[in-house]
C-alpha atoms as a PDB file:
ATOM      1  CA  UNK A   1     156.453 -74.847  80.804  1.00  0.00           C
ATOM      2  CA  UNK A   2     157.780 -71.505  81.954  1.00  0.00           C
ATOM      3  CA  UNK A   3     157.719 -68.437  79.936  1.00  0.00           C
ATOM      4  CA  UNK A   4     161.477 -67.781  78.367  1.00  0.00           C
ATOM      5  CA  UNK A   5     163.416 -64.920  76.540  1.00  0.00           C
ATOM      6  CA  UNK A   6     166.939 -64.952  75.295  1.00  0.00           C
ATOM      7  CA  UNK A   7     168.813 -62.191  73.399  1.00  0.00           C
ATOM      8  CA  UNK A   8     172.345 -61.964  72.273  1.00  0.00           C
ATOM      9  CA  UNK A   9     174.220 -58.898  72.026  1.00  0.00           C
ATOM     10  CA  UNK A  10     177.435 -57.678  71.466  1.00  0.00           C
ATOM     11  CA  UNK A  11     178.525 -54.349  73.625  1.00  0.00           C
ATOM     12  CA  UNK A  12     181.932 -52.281  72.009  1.00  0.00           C
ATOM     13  CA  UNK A  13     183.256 -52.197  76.334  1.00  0.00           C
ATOM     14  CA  UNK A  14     185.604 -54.885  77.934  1.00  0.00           C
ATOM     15  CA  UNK A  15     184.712 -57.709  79.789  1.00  0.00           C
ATOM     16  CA  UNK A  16     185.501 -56.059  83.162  1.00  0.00           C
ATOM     17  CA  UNK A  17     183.801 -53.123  82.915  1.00  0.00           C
ATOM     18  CA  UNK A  18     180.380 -54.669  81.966  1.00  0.00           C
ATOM     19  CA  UNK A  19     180.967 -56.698  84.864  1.00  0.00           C
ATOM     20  CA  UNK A  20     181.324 -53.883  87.155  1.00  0.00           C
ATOM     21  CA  UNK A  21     178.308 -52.153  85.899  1.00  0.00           C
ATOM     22  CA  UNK A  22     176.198 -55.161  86.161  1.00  0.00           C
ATOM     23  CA  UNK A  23     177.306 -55.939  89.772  1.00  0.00           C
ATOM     24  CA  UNK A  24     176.891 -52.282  90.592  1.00  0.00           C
ATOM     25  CA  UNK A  25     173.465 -51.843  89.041  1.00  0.00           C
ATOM     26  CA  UNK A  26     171.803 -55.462  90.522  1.00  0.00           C
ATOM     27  CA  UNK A  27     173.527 -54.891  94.189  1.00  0.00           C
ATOM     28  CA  UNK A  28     172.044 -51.568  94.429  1.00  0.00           C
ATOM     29  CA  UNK A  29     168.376 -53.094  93.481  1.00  0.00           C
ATOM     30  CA  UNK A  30     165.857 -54.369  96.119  1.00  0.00           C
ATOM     31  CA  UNK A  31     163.981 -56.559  94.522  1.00  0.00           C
ATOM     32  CA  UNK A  32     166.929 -58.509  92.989  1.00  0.00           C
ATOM     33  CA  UNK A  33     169.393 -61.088  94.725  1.00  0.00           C
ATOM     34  CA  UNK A  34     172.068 -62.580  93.218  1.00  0.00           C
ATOM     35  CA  UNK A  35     172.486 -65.999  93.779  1.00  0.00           C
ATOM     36  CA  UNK A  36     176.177 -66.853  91.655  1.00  0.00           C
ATOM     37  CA  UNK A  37     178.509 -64.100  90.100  1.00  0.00           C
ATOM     38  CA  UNK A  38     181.645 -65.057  88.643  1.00  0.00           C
ATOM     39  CA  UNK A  39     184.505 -63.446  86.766  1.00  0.00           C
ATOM     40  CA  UNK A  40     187.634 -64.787  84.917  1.00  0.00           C
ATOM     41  CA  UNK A  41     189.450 -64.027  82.023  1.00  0.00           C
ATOM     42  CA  UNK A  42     187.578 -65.704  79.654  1.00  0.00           C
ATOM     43  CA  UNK A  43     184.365 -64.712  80.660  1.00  0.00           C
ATOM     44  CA  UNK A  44     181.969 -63.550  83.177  1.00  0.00           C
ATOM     45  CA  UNK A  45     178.316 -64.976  84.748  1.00  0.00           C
ATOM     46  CA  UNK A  46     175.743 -63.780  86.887  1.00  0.00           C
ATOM     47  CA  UNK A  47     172.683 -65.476  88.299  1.00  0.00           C
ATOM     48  CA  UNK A  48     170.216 -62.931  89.163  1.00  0.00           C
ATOM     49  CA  UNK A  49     166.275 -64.037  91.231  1.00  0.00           C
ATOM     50  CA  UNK A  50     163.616 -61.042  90.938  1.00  0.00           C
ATOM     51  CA  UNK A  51     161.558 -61.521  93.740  1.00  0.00           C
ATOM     52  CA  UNK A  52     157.101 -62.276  93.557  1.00  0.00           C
ATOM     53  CA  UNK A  53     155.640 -59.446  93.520  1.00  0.00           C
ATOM     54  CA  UNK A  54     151.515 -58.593  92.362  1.00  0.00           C
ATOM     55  CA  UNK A  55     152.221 -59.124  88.564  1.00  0.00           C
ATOM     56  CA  UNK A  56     154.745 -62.076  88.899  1.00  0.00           C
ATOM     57  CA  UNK A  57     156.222 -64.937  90.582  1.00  0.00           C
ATOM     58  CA  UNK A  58     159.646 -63.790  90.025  1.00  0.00           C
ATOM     59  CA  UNK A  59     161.793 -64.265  87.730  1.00  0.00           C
ATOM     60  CA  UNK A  60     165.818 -66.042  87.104  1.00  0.00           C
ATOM     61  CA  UNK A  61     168.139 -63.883  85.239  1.00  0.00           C
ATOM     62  CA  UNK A  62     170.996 -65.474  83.790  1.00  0.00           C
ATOM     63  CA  UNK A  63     174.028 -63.066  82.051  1.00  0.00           C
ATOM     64  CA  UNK A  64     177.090 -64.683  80.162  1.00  0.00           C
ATOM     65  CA  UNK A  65     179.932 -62.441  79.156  1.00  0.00           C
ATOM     66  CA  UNK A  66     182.482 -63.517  76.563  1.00  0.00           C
ATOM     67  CA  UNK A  67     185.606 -61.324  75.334  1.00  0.00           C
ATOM     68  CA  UNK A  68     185.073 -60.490  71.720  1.00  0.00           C
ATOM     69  CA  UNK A  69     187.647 -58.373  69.345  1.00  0.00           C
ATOM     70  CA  UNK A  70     185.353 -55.913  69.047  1.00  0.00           C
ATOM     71  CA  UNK A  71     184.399 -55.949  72.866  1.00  0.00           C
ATOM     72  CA  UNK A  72     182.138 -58.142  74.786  1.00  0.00           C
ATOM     73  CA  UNK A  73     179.162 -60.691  73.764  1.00  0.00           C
ATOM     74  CA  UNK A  74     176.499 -60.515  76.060  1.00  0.00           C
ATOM     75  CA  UNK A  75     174.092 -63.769  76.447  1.00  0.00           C
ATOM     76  CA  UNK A  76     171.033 -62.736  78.727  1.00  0.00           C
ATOM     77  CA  UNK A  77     168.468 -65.482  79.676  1.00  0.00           C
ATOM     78  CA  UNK A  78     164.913 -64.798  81.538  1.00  0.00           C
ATOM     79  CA  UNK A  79     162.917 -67.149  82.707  1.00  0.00           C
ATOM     80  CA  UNK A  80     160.154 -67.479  85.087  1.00  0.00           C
ATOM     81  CA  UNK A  81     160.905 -68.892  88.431  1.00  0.00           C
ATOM     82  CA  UNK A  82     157.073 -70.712  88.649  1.00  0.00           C
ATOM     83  CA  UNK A  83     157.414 -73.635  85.780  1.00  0.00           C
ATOM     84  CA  UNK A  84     153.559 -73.425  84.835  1.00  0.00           C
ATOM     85  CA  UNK A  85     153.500 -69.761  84.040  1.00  0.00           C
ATOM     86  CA  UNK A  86     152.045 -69.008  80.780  1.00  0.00           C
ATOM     87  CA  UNK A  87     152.421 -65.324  80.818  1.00  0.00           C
ATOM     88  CA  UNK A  88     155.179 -62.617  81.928  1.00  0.00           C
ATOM     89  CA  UNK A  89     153.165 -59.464  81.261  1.00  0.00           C
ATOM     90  CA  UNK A  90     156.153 -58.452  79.386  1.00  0.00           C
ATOM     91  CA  UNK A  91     158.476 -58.861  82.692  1.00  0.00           C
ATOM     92  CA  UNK A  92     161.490 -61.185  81.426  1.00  0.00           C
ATOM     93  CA  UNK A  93     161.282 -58.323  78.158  1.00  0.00           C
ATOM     94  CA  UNK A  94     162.057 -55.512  80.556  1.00  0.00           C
ATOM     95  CA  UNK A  95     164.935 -57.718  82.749  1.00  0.00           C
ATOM     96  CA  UNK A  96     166.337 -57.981  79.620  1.00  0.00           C
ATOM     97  CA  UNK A  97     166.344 -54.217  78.769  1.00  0.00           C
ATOM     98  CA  UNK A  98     167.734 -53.317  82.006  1.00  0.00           C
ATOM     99  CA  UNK A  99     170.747 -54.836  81.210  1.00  0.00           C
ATOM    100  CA  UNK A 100     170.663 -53.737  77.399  1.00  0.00           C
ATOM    101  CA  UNK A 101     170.080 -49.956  78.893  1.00  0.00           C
ATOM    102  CA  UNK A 102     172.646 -50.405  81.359  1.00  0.00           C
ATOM    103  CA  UNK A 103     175.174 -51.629  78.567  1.00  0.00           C
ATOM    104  CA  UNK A 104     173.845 -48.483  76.578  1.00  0.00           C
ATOM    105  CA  UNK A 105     172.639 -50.771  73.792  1.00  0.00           C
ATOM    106  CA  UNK A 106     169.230 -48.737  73.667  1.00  0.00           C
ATOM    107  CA  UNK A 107     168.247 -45.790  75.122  1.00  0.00           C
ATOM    108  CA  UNK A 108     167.040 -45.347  78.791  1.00  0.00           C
ATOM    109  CA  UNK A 109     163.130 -45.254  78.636  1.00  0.00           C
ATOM    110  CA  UNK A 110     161.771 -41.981  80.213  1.00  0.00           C
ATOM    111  CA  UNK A 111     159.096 -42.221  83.314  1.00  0.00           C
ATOM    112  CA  UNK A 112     156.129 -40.231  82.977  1.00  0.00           C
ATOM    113  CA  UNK A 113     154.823 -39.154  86.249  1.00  0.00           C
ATOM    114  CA  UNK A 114     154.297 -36.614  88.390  1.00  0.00           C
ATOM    115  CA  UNK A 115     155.973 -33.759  89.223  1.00  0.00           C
ATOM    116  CA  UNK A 116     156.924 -32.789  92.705  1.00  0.00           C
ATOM    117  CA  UNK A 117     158.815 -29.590  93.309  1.00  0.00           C
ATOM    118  CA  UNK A 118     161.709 -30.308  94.981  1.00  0.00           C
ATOM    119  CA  UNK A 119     161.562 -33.752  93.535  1.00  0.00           C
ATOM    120  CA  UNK A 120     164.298 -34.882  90.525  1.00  0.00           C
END
């Protein structure tokens, strides 16, 4: 059985602009292909595959987005791609909150690192 995590939200934006910011966002990323993307008036999908990498065999990102009155209900489902996977290290969590910081449901999470001059 493959490792799972769902999360409903609802996001005060219309349904087309969420959709632009998701495309945006996952057709500027690398490690991301997506496999189905759909919009209409009633509501909008994407089908998102994170690639293997050295802490996990990838992942399948699904993203439903319905019309609400008071914006736009966002269904996000993560699962791993590898059906015997046990554990995500936290991985379908943080596919998850890319789309929930993306959305500006929660605040951006800062990246402690180095400093480089000439770097931002």
């Amino acid at each position: 059985m493959s490792v799972v995590v769902e999360k409903t939200v609802t996001v005060p934006v219309s349904l087309t602009e969420a959709f632009k910011k998701i495309e945006a966002f996952f057709r500027q990323k690398l490690e991301t292909t997506m496999e189905e993307r759909n919009l209409s008036p009633e509501e909008g999908y994407f089908k998102v595959n994170f690639k293997k990498s050295i802490i996990s065999n990838g992942e399948v990102l699904t993203i439903r987005l319905k019309p609400q009155e008071e914006g736009v209900e966002v269904q996000m489902v993560s699962a791993s791609t590898v059906e015997k996977t046990k554990y995500d290290w936290g991985k379908n969590d943080r596919n998850i909150r890319l789309v929930l910081e993306l959305l500006g449901v929660v605040k951006k999470r800062e990246t402690k690192g180095v400093y480089y001059p000439g770097q931002r």
